[in-house]
C-alpha atoms as a PDB file:
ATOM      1  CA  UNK A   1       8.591   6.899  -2.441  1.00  0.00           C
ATOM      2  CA  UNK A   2      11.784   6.871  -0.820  1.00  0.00           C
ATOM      3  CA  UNK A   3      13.265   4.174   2.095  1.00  0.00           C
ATOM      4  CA  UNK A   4      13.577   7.613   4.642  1.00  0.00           C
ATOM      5  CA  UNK A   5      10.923   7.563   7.137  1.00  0.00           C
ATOM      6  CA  UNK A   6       7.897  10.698   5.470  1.00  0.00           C
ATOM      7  CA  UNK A   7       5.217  12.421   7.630  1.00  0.00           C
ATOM      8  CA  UNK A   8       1.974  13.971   7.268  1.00  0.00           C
ATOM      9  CA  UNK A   9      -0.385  15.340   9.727  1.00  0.00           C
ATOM     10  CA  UNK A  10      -4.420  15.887  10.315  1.00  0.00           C
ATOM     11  CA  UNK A  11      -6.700  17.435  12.975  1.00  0.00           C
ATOM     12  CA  UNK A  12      -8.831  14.691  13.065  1.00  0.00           C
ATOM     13  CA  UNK A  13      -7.688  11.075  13.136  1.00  0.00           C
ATOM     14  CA  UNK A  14     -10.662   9.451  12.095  1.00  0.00           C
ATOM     15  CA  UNK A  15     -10.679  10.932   8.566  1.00  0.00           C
ATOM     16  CA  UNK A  16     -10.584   8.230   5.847  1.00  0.00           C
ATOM     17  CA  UNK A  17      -8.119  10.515   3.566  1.00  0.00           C
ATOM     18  CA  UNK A  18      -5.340  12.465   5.146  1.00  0.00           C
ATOM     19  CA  UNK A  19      -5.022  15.492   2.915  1.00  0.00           C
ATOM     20  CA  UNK A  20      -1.626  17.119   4.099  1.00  0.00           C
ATOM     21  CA  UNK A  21       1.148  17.252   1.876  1.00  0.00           C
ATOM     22  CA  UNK A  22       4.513  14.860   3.189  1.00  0.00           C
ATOM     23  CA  UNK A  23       6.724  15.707   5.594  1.00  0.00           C
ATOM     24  CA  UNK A  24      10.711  14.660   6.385  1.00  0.00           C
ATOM     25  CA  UNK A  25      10.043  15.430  10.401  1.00  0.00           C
ATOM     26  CA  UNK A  26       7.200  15.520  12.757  1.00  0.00           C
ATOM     27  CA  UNK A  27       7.929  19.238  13.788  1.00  0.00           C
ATOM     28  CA  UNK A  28       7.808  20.220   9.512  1.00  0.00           C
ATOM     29  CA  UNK A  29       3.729  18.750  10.280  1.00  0.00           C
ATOM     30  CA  UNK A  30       3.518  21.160  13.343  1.00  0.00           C
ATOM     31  CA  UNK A  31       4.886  23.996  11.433  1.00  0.00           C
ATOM     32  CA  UNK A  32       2.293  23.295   8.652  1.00  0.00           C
ATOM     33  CA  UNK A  33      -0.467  23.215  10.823  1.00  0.00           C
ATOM     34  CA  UNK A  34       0.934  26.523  12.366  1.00  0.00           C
ATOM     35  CA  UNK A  35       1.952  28.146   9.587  1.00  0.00           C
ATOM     36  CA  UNK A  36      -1.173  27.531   6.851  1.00  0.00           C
ATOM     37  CA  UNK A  37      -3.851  26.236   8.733  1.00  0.00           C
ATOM     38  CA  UNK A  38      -3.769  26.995  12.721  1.00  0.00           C
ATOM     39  CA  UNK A  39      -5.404  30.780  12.056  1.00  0.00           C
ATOM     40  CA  UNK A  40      -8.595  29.534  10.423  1.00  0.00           C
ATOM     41  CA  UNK A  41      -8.666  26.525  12.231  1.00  0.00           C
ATOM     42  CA  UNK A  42      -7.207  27.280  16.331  1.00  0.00           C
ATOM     43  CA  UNK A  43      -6.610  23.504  18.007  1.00  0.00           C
ATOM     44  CA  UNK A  44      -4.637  22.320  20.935  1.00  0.00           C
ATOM     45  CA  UNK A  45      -2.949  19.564  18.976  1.00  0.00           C
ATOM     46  CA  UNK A  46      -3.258  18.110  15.538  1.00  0.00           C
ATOM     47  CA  UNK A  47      -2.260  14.241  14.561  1.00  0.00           C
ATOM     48  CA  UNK A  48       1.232  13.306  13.133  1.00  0.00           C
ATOM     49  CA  UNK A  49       1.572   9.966  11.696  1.00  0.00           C
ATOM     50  CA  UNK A  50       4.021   8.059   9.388  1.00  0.00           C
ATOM     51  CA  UNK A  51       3.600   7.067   6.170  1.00  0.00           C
ATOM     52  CA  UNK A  52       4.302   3.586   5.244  1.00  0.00           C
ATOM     53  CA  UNK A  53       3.707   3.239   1.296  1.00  0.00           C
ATOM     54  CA  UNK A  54       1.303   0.669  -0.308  1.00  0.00           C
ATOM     55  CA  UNK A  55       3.446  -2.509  -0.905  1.00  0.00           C
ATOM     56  CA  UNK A  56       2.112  -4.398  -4.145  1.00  0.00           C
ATOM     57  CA  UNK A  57       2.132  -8.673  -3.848  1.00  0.00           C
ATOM     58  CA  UNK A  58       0.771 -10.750  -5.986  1.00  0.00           C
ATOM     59  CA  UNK A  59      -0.527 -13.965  -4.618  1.00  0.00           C
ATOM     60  CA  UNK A  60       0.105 -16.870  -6.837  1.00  0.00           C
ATOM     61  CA  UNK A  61      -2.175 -19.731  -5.671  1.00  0.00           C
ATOM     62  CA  UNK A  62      -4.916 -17.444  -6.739  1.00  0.00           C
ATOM     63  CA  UNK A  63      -3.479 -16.532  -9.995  1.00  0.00           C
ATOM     64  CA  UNK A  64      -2.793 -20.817 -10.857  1.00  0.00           C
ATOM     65  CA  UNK A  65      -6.319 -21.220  -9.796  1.00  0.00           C
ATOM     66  CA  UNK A  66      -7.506 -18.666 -11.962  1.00  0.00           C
ATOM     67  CA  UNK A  67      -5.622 -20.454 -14.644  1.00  0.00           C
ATOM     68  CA  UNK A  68      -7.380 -24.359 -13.614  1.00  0.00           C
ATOM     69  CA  UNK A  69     -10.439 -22.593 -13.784  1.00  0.00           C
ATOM     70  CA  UNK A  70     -10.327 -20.655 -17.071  1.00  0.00           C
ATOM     71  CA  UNK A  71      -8.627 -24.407 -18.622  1.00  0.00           C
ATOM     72  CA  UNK A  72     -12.039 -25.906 -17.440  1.00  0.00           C
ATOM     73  CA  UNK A  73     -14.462 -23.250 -18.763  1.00  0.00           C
ATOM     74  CA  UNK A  74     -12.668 -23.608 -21.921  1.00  0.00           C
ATOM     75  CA  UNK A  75     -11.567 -27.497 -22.466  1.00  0.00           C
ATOM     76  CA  UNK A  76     -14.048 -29.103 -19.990  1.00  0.00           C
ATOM     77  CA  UNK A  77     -13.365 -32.234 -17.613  1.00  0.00           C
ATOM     78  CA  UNK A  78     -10.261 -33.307 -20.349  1.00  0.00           C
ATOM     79  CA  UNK A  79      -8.370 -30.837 -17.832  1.00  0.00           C
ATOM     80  CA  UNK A  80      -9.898 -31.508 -14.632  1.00  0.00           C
ATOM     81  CA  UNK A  81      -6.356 -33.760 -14.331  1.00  0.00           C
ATOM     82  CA  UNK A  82      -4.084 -30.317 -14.687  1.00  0.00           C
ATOM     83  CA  UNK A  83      -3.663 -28.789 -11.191  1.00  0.00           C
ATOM     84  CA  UNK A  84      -0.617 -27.308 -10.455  1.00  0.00           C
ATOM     85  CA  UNK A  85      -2.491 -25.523  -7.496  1.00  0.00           C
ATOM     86  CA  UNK A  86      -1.619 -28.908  -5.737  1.00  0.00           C
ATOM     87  CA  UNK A  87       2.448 -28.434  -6.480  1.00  0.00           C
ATOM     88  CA  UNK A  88       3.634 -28.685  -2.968  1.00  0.00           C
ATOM     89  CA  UNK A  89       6.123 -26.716  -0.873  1.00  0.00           C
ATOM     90  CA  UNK A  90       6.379 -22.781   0.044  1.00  0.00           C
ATOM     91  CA  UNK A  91       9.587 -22.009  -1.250  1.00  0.00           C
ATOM     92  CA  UNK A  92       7.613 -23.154  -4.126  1.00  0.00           C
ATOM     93  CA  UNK A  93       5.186 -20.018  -3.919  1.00  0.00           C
ATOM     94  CA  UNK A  94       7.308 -18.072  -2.468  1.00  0.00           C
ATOM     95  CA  UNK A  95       9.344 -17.915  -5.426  1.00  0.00           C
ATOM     96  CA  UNK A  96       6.514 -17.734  -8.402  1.00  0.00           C
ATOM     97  CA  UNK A  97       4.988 -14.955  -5.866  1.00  0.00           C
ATOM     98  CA  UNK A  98       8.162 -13.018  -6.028  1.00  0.00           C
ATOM     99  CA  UNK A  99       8.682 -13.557  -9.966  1.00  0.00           C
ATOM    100  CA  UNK A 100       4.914 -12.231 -10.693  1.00  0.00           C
ATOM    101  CA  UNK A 101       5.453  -9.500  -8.374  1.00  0.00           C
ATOM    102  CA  UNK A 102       8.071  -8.284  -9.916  1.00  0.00           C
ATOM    103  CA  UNK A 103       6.451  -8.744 -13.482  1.00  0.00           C
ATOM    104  CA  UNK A 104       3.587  -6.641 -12.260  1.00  0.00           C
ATOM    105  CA  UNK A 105       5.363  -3.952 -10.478  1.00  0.00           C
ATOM    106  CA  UNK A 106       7.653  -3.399 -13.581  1.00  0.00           C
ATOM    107  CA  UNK A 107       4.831  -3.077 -15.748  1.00  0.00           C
ATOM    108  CA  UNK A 108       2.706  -0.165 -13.430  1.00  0.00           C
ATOM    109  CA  UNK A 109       6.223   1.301 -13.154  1.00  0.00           C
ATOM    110  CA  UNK A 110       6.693   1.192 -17.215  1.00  0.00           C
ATOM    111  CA  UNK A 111       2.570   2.411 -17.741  1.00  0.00           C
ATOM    112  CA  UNK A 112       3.499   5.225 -14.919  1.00  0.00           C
ATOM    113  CA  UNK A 113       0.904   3.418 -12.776  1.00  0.00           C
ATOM    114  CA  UNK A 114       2.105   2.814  -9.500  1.00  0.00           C
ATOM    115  CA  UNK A 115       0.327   3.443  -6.283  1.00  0.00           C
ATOM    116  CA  UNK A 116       0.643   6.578  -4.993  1.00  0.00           C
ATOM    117  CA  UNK A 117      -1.438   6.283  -1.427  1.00  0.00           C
ATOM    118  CA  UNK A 118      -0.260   4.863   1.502  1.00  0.00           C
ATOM    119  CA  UNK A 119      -0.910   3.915   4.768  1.00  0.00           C
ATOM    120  CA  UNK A 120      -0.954   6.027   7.830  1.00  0.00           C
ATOM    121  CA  UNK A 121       0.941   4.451  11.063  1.00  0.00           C
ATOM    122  CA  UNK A 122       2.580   5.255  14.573  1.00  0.00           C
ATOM    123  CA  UNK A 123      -0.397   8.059  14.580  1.00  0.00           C
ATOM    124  CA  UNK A 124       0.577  10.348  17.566  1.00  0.00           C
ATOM    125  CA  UNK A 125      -0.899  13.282  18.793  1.00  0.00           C
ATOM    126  CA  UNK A 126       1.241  16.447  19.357  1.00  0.00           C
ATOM    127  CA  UNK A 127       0.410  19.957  20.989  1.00  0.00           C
ATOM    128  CA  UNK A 128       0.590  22.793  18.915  1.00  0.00           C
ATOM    129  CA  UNK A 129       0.162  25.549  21.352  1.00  0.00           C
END
């Protein structure tokens, strides 16, 4: 999805799934509602909120102790002595979360496999009539 800020719009907030198409303004949701949905469905106001898209991070201490504990199950207590969970210092993790991030988010990209929900924020409801 793009950096600019997208819309989208339901008559019910508490709906796990918000089935509206995506929006450049507030007032394109309104005309939506008005203009495909108000006739069948008459309300005083529907809810506009804005989309913030599903950020993928990988969190590296849990991929290094995934790695300590498959070197166990396979070589025993000869690698109890291995931990690089214990390497000290966030810039540290900071840095291997950022590199296997990327790794991962170029390879949904390349398998056409990145998320395409999001989350719904700033929900605000507006009068349509």
């Amino acid at each position: 999805m793009s950096k600019t800020k997208k819309y989208t719009w339901e008559i019910d907030d508490n709906v796990e799934i918000w089935r509206h198409d995506l929006f450049d303004t507030e007032e394109e949701c309104v005309g939506d509602y008005l203009g495909n949905y108000a006739r069948e469905r008459p309300e005083e106001s529907i809810f506009v909120g804005e989309v913030e898209p599903y950020s993928i991070s990988v969190d590296s201490s849990s991929v290094i102790e995934g790695l300590e504990e498959q070197a166990y199950d396979e070589c025993g207590e000869c690698s109890e002595n291995w931990e690089p969970s214990a390497i000290k210092g966030e810039e540290n993790w900071n840095e291997l979360d950022e590199q296997l991030t990327k790794v991962v988010v170029d390879w949904l990209t390349k398998h056409n496999e990145m998320p395409s929900f999001y989350n719904i924020i700033n929900v605000r409801e507006v009068a349509v009539r």
